[in-house]
C-alpha atoms as a PDB file:
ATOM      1  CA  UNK A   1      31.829  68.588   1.296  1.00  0.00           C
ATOM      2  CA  UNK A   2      31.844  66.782   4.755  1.00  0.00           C
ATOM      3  CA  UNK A   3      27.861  67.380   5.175  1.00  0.00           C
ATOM      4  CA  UNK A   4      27.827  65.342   1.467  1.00  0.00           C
ATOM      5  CA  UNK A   5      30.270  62.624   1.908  1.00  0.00           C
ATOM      6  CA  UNK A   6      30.811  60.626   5.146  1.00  0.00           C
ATOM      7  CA  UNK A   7      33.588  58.345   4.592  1.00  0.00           C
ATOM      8  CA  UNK A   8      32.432  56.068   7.467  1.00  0.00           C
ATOM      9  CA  UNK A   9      28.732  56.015   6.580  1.00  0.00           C
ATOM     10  CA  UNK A  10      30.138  55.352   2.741  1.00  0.00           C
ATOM     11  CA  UNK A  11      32.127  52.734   3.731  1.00  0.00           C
ATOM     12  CA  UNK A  12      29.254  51.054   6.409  1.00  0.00           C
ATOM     13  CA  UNK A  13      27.146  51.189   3.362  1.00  0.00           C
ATOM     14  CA  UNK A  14      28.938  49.443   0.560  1.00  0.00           C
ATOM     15  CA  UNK A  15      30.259  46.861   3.464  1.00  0.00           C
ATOM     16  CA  UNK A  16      26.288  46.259   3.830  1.00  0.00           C
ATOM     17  CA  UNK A  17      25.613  46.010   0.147  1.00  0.00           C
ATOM     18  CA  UNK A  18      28.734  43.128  -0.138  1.00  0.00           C
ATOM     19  CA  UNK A  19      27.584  41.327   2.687  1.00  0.00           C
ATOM     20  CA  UNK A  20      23.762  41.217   1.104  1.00  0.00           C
ATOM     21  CA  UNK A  21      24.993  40.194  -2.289  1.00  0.00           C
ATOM     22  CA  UNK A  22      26.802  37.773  -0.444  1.00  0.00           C
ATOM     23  CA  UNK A  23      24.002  36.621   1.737  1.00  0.00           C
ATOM     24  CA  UNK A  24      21.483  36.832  -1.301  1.00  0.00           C
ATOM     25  CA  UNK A  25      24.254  34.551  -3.974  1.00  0.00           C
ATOM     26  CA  UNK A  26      24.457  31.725  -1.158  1.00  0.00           C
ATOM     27  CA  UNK A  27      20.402  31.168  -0.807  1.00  0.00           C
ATOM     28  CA  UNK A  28      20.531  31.162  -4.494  1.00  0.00           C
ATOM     29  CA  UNK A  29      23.815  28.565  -4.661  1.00  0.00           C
ATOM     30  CA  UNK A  30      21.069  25.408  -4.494  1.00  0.00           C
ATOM     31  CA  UNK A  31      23.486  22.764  -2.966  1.00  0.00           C
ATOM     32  CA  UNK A  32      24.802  25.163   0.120  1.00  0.00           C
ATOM     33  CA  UNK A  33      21.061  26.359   0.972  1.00  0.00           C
ATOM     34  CA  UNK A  34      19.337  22.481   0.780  1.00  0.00           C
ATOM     35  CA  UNK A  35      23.028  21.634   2.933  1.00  0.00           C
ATOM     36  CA  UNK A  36      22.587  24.521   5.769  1.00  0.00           C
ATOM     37  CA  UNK A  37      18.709  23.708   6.192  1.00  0.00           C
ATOM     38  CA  UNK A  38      19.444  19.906   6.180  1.00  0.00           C
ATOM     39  CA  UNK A  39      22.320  20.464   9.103  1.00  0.00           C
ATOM     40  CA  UNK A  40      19.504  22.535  10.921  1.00  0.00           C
ATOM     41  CA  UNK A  41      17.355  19.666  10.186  1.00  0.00           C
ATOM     42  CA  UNK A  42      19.205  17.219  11.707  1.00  0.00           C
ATOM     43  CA  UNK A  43      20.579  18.893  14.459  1.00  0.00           C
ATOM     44  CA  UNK A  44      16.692  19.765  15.391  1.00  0.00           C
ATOM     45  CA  UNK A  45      15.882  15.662  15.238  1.00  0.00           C
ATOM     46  CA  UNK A  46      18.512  14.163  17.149  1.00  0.00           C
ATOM     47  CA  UNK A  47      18.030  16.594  19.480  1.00  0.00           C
ATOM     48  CA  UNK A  48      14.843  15.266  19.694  1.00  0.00           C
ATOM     49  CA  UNK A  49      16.338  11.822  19.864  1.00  0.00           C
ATOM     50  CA  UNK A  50      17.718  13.312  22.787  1.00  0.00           C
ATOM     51  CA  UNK A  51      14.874  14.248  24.620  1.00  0.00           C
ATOM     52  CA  UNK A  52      13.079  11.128  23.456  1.00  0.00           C
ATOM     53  CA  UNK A  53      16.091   9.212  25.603  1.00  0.00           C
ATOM     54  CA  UNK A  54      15.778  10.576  28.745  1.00  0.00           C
ATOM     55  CA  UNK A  55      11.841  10.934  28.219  1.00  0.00           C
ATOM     56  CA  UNK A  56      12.028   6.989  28.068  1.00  0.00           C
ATOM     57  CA  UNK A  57      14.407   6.960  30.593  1.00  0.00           C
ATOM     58  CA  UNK A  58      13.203   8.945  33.250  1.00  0.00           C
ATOM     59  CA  UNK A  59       9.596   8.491  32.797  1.00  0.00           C
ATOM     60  CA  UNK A  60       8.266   5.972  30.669  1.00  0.00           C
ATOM     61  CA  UNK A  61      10.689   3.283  31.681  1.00  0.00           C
ATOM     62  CA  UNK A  62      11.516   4.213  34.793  1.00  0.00           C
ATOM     63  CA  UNK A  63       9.863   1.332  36.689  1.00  0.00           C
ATOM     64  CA  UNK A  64      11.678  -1.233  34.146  1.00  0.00           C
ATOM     65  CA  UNK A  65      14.289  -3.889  35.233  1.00  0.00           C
ATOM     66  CA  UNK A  66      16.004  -3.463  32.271  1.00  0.00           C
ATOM     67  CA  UNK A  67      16.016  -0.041  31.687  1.00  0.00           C
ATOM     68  CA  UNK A  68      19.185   0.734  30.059  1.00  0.00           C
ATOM     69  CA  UNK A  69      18.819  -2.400  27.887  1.00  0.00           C
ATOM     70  CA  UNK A  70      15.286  -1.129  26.467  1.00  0.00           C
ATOM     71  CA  UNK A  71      16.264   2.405  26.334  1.00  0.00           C
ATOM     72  CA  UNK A  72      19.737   1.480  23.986  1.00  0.00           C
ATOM     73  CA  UNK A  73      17.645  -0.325  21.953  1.00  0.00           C
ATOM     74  CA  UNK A  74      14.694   1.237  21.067  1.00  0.00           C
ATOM     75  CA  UNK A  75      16.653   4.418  20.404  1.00  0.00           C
ATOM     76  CA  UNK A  76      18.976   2.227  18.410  1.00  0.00           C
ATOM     77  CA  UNK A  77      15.926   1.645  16.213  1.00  0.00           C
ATOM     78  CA  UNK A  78      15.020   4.905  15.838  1.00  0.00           C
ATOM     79  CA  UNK A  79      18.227   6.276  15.216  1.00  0.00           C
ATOM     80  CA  UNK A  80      18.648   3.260  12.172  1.00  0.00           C
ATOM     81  CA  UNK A  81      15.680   4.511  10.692  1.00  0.00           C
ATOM     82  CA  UNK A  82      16.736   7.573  10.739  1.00  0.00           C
ATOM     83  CA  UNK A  83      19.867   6.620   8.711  1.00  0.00           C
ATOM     84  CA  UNK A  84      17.144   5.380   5.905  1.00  0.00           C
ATOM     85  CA  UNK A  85      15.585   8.408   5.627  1.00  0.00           C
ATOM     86  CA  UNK A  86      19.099   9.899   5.324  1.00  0.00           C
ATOM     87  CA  UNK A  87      19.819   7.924   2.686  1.00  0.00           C
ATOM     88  CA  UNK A  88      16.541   8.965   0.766  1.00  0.00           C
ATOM     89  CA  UNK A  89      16.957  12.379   1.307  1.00  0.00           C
ATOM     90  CA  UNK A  90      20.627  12.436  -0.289  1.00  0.00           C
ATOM     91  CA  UNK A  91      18.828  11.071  -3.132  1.00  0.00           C
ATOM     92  CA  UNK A  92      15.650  13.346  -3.699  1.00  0.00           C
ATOM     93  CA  UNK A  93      17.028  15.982  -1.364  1.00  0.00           C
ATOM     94  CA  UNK A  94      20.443  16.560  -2.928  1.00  0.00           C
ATOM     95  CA  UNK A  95      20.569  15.252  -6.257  1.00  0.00           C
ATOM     96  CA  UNK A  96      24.094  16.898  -7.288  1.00  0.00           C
ATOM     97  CA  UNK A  97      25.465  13.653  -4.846  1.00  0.00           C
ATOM     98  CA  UNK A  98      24.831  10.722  -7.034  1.00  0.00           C
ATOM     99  CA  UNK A  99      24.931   7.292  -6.457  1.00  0.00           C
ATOM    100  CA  UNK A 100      28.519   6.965  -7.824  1.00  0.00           C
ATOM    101  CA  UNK A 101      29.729   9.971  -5.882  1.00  0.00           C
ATOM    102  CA  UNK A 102      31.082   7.667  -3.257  1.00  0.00           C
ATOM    103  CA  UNK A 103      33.503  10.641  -1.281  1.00  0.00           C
ATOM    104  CA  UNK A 104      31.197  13.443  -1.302  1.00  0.00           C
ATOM    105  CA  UNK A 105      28.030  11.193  -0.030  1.00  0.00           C
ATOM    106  CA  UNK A 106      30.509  10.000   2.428  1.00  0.00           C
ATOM    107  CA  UNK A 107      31.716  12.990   3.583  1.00  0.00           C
ATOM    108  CA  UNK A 108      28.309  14.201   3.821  1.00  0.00           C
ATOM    109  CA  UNK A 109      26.908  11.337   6.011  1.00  0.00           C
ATOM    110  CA  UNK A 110      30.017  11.616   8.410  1.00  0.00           C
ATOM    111  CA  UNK A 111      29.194  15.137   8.387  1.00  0.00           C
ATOM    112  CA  UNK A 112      25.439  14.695   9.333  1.00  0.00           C
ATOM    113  CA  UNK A 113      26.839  12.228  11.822  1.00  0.00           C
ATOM    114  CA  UNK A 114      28.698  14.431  13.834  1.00  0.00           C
ATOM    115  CA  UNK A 115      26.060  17.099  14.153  1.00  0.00           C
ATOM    116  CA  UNK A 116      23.631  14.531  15.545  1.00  0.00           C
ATOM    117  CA  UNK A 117      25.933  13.975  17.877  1.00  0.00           C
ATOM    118  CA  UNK A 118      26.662  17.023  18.975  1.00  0.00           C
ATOM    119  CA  UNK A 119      23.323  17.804  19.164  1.00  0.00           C
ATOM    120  CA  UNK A 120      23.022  14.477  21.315  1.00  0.00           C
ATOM    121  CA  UNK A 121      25.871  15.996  23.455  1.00  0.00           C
ATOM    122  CA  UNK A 122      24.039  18.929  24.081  1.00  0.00           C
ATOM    123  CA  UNK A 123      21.216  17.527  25.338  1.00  0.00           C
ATOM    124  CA  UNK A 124      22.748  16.260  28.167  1.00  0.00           C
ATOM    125  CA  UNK A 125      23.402  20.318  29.295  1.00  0.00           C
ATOM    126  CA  UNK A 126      19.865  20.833  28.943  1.00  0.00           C
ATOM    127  CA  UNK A 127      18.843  21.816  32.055  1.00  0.00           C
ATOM    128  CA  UNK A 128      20.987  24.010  32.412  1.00  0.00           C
ATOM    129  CA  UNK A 129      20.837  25.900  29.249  1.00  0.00           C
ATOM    130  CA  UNK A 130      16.934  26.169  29.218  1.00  0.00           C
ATOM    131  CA  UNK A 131      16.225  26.373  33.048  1.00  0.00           C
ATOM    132  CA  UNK A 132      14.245  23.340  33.484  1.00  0.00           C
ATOM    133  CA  UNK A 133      11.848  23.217  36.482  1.00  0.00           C
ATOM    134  CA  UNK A 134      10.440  20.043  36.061  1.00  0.00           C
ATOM    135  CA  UNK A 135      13.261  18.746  38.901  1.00  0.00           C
ATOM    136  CA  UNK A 136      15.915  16.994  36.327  1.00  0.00           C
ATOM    137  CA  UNK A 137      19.365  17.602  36.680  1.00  0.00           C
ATOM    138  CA  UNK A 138      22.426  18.180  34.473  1.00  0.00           C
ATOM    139  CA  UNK A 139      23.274  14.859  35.423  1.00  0.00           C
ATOM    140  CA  UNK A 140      20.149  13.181  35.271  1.00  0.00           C
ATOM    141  CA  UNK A 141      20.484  13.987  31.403  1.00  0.00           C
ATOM    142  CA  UNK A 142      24.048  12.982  31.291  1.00  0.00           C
ATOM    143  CA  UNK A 143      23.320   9.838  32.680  1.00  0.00           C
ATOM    144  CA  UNK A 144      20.594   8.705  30.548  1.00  0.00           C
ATOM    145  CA  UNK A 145      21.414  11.055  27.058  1.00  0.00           C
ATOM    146  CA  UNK A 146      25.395  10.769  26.909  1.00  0.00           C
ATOM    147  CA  UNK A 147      25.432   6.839  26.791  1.00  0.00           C
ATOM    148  CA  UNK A 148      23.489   7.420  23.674  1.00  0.00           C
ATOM    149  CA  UNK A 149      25.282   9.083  21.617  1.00  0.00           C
ATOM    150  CA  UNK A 150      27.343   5.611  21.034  1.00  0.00           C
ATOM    151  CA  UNK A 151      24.271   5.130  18.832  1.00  0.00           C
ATOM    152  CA  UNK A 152      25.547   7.482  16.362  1.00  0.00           C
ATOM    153  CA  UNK A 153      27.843   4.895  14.056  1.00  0.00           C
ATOM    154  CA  UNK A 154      24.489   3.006  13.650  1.00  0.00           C
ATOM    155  CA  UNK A 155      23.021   5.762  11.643  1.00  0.00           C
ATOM    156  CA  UNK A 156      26.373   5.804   9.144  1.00  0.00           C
ATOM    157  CA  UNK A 157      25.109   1.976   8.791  1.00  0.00           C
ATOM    158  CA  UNK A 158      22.516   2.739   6.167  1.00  0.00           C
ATOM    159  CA  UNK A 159      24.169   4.787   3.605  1.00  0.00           C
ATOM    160  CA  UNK A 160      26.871   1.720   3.668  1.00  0.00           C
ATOM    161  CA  UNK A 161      24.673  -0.818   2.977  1.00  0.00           C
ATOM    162  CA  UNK A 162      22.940   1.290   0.099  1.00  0.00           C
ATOM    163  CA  UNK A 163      26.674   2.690  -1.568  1.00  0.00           C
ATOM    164  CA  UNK A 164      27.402  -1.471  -1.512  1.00  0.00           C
ATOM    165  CA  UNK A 165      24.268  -2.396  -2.867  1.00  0.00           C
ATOM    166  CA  UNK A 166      24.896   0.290  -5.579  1.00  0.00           C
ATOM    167  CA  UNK A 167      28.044  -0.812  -6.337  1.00  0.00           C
ATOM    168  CA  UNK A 168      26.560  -4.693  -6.819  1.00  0.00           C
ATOM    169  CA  UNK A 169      24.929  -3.295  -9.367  1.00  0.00           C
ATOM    170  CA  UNK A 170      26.784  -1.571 -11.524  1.00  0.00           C
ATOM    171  CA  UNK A 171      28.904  -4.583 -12.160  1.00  0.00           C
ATOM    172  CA  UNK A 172      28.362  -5.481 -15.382  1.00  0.00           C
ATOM    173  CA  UNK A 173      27.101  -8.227 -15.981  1.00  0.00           C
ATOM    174  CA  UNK A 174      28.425 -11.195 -17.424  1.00  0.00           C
ATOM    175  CA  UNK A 175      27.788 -11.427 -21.604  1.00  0.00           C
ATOM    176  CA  UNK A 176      26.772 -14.992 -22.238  1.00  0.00           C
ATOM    177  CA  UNK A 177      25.492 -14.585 -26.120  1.00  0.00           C
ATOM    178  CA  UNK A 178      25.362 -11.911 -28.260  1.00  0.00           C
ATOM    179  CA  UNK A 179      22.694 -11.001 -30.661  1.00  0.00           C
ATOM    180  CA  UNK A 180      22.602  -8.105 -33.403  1.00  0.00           C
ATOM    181  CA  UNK A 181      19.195  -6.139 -34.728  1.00  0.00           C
ATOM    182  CA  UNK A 182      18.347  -7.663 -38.399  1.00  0.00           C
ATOM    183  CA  UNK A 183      17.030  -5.019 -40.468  1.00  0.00           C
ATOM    184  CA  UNK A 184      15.480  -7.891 -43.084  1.00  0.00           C
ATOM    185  CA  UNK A 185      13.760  -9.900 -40.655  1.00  0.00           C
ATOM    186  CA  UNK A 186      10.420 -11.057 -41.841  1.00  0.00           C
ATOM    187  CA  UNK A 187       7.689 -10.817 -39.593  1.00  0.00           C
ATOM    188  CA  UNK A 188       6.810 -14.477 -38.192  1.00  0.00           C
ATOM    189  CA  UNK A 189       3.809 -15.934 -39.124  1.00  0.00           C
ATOM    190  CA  UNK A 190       1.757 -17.584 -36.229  1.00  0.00           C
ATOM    191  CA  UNK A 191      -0.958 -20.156 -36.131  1.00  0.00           C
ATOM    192  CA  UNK A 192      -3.879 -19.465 -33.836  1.00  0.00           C
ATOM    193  CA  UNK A 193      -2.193 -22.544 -32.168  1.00  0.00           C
ATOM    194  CA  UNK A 194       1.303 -20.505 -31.361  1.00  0.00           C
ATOM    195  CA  UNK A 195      -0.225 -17.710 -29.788  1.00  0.00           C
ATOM    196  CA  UNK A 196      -1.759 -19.896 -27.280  1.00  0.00           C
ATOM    197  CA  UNK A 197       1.446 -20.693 -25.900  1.00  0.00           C
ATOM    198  CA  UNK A 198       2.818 -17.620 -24.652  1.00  0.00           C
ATOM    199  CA  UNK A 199       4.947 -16.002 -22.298  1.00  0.00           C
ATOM    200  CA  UNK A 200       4.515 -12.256 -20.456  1.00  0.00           C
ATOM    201  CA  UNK A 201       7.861 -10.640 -19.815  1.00  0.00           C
ATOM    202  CA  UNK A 202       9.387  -7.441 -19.693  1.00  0.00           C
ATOM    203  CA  UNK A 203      12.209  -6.138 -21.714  1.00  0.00           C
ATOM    204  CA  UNK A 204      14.274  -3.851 -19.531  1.00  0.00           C
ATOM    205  CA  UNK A 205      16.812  -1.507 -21.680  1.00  0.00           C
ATOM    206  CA  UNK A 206      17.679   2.482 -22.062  1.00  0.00           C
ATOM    207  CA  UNK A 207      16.217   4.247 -24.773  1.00  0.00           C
ATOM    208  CA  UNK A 208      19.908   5.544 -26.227  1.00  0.00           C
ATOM    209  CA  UNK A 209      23.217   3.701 -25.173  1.00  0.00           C
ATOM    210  CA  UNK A 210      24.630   5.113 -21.603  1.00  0.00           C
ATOM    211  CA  UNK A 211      21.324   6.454 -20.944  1.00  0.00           C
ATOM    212  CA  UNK A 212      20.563   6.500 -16.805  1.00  0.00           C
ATOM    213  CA  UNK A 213      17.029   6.216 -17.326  1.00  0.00           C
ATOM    214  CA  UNK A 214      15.524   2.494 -17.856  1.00  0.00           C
ATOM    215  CA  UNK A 215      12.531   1.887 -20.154  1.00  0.00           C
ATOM    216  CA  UNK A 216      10.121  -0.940 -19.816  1.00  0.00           C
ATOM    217  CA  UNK A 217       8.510  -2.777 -22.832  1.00  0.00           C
ATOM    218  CA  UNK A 218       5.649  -5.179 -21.726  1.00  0.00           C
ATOM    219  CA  UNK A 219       5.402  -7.975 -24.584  1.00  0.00           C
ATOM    220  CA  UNK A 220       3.632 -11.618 -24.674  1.00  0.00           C
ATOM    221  CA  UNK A 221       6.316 -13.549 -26.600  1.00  0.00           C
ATOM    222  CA  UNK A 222       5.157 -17.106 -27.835  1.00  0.00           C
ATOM    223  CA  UNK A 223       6.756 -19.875 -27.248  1.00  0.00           C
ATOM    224  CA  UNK A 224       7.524 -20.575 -31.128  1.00  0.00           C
ATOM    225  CA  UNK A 225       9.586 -17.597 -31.000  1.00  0.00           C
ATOM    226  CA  UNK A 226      13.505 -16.929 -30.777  1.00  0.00           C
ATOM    227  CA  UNK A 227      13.827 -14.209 -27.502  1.00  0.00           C
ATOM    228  CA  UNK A 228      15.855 -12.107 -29.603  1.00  0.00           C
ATOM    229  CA  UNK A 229      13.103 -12.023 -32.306  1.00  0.00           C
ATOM    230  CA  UNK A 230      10.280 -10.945 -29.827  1.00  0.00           C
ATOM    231  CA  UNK A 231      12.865  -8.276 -28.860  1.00  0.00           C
ATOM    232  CA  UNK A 232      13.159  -6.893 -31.947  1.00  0.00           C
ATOM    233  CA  UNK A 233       9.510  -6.622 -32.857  1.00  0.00           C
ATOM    234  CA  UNK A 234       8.542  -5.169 -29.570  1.00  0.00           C
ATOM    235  CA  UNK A 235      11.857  -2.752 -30.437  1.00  0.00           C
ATOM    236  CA  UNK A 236       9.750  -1.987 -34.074  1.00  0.00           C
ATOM    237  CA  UNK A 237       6.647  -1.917 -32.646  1.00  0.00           C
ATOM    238  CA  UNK A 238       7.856   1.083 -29.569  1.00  0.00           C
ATOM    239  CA  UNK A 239       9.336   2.676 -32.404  1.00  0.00           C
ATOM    240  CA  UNK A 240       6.299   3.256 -34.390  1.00  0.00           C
ATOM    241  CA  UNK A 241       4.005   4.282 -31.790  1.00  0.00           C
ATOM    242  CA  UNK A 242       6.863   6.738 -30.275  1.00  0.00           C
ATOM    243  CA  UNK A 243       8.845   8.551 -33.133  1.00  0.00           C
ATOM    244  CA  UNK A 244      10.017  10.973 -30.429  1.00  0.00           C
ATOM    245  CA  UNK A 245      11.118   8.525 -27.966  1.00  0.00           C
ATOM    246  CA  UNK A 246      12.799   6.024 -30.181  1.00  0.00           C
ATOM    247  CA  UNK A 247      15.384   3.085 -29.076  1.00  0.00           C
ATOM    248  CA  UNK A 248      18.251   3.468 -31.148  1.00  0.00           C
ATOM    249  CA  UNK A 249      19.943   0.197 -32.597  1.00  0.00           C
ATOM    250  CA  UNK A 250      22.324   1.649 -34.871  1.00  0.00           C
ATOM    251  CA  UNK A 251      25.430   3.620 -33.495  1.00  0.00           C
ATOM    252  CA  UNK A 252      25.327   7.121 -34.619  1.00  0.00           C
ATOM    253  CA  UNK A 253      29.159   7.604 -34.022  1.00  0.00           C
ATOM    254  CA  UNK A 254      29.311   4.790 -37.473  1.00  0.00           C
ATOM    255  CA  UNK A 255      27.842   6.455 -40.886  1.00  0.00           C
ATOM    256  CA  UNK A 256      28.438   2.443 -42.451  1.00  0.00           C
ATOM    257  CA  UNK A 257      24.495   1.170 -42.278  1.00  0.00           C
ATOM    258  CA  UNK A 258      26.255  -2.301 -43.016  1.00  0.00           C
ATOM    259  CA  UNK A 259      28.102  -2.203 -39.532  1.00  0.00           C
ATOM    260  CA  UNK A 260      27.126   0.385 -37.317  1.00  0.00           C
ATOM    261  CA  UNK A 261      23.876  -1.965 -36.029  1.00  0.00           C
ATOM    262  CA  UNK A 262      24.164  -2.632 -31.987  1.00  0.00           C
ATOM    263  CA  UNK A 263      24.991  -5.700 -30.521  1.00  0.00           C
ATOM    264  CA  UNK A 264      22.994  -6.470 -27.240  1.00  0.00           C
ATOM    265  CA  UNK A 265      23.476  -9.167 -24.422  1.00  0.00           C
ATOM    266  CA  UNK A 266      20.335 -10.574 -22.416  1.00  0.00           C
ATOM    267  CA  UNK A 267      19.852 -11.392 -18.766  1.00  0.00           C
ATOM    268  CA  UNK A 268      17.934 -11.429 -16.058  1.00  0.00           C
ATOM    269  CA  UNK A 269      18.837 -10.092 -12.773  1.00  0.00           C
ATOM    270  CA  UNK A 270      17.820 -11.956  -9.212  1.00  0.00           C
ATOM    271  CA  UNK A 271      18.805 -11.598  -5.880  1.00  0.00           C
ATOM    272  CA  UNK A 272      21.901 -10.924  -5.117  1.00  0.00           C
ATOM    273  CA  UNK A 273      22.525 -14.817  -3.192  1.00  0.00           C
ATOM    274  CA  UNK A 274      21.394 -16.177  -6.492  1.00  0.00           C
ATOM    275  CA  UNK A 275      23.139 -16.334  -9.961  1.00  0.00           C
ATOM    276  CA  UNK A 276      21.931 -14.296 -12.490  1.00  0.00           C
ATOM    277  CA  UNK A 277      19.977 -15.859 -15.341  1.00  0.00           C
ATOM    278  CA  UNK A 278      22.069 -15.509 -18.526  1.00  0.00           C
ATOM    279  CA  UNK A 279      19.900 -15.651 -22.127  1.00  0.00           C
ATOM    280  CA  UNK A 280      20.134 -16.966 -25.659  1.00  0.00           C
ATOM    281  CA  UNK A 281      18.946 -14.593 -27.585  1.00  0.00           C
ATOM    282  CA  UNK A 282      18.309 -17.439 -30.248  1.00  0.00           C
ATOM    283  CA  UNK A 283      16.147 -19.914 -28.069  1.00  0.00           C
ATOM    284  CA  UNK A 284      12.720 -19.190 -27.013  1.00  0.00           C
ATOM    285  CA  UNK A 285      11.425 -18.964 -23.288  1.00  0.00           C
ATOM    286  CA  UNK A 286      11.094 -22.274 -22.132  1.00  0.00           C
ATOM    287  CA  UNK A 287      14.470 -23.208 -23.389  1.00  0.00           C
ATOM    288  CA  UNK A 288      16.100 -20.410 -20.986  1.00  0.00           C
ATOM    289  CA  UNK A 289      13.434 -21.319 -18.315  1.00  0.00           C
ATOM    290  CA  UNK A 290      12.062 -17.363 -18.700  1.00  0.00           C
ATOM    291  CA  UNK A 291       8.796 -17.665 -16.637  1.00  0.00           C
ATOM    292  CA  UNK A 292       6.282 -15.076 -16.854  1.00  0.00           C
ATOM    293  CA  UNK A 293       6.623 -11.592 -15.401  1.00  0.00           C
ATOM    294  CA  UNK A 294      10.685 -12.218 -15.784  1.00  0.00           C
ATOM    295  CA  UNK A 295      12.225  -8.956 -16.492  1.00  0.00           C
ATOM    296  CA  UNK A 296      14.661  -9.527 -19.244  1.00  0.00           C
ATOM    297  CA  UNK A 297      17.624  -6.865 -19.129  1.00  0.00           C
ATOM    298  CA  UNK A 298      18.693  -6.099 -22.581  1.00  0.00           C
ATOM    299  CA  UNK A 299      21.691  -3.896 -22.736  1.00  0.00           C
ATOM    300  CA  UNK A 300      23.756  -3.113 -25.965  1.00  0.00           C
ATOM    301  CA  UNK A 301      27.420  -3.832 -26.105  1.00  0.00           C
ATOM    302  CA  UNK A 302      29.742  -0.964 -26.330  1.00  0.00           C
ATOM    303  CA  UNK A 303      30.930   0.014 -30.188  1.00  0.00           C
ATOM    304  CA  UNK A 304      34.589   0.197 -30.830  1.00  0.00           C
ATOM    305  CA  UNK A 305      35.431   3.293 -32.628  1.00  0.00           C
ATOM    306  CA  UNK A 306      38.679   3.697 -34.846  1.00  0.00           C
END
């Protein structure tokens, strides 16, 4: 039996098998492979960064008179836009970390953040690790790479400013006047004269309440006509040249056709130093002082359900 079975080759075997069924589940687990391959990522760039400071340093700005100042700075820079990209890559890179996932983006960023700088720190032992000949010292790197890694904090600075802008926008906005979808509405009738006057906007709403994705509706309203009426013919005329992709105006939750009809608010969104631009659905565009190419937000008030 013992030339058959080998308890220690056995067990060496089915410990190999485990450990590649291990190996092979993690590189298919999408959010821990992107994760490890990012961390090499950035470890690999600010070590870079690294280099990039002392290269500066020791050689390009060598014969500078402000040396340190120039040095801070323009690795300051690079590390900010860095931070950018950082931010871009959480969002096309790692798309389980949404924009409302405030801890877990954190956590990630501060994670990032520490790897750069240890990478940063690591740089300064270069010499010694890698048996540079070109004459540098351990302390030539420490002296112009270690000062550097203070940097760091500006590269948390980006994701920051985007998770507040984010958080801007999701407040909701302010509901000024309400307006509700009327099945038996005629359609207008317009003189040559009336569509003259007109104004190009674009009606900004989700095809199904709570939907993430916006839709855009490009309509020339004239003047003669009520915003919310322009809305809802642009809303009939979508819906007949896209069965599959309708816009939904009545709540499916209601079976009552008599009250189960949406109500919708209208605004427009500017900058954030300016106030938002708050419409009557039952005026027309010069009488909100909608201009053209204004981008009229149009979202639907939240049903109450028994």
């Amino acid at each position: 039996m013992s030339s058959f079975f080998n308890p220690q080759n056995e067990a060496r075997s089915i410990a190999s098998q485990t450990v590649g069924r291990a190996r092979s589940g993690l590189m298919r687990n999408v959010p821990i492979r992107n994760t490890l391959i990012y961390m090499m990522a950035v470890f690999l760039v600010f070590c870079g960064i690294g280099f990039l400071g002392y290269f500066m340093a020791a050689k390009m700005l060598a014969s500078s008179e402000n040396l340190a100042f120039w040095n801070y700075n323009i690795t300051l820079l690079v590390v900010l836009l860095i931070g950018w990209l950082h931010v871009s890559t959480l969002r096309w890179g790692m798309p389980w970390i949404t924009s409302d996932d405030y801890l877990l983006g954190t956590l990630m960023t501060f994670l990032m953040s520490i790897i750069a700088g240890l990478a940063m720190f690591l740089v300064s032992y270069s010499p010694k690790m890698f048996g540079f000949t070109d004459g540098s010292t351990n302390e030539d790197y420490k002296i112009f790479v270690r000062p550097l890694i203070t940097i760091i904090p500006v590269f948390l600075l980006p994701y920051f400013i985007t998770w507040a802008f984010d958080a801007y926008q999701r407040i909701p906005a302010k509901i000024y006047k309400v307006w509700k979808y009327d099945p038996s509405m005629l359609r207008p009738k317009l003189s040559a004269a009336d569509l003259k006057h007109m104004t190009d906007v674009i009606f900004v709403l989700d095809l199904q309440l709570g939907e993430q994705k916006i839709y855009d509706i490009v309509t020339d309203i004239p003047n003669k006509l009520a915003i919310g009426e322009a809305f809802q013919l642009a809303i009939n005329e979508h819906n007949a040249a896209e069965p599959l992709r309708q816009i939904d105006v009545r709540d499916p939750m209601n079976p009552d056709s008599y009250t189960n009809l949406y109500e919708w608010h209208f605004y427009v969104q500017r900058s954030w130093w300016r106030n938002n631009l708050y419409i009557d659905p039952y005026r027309n565009c010069p009488e909100n002082y909608v201009t053209n190419g204004a981008r009229i937000i149009a979202r639907r008030l939240v049903p109450k359900h028994d």
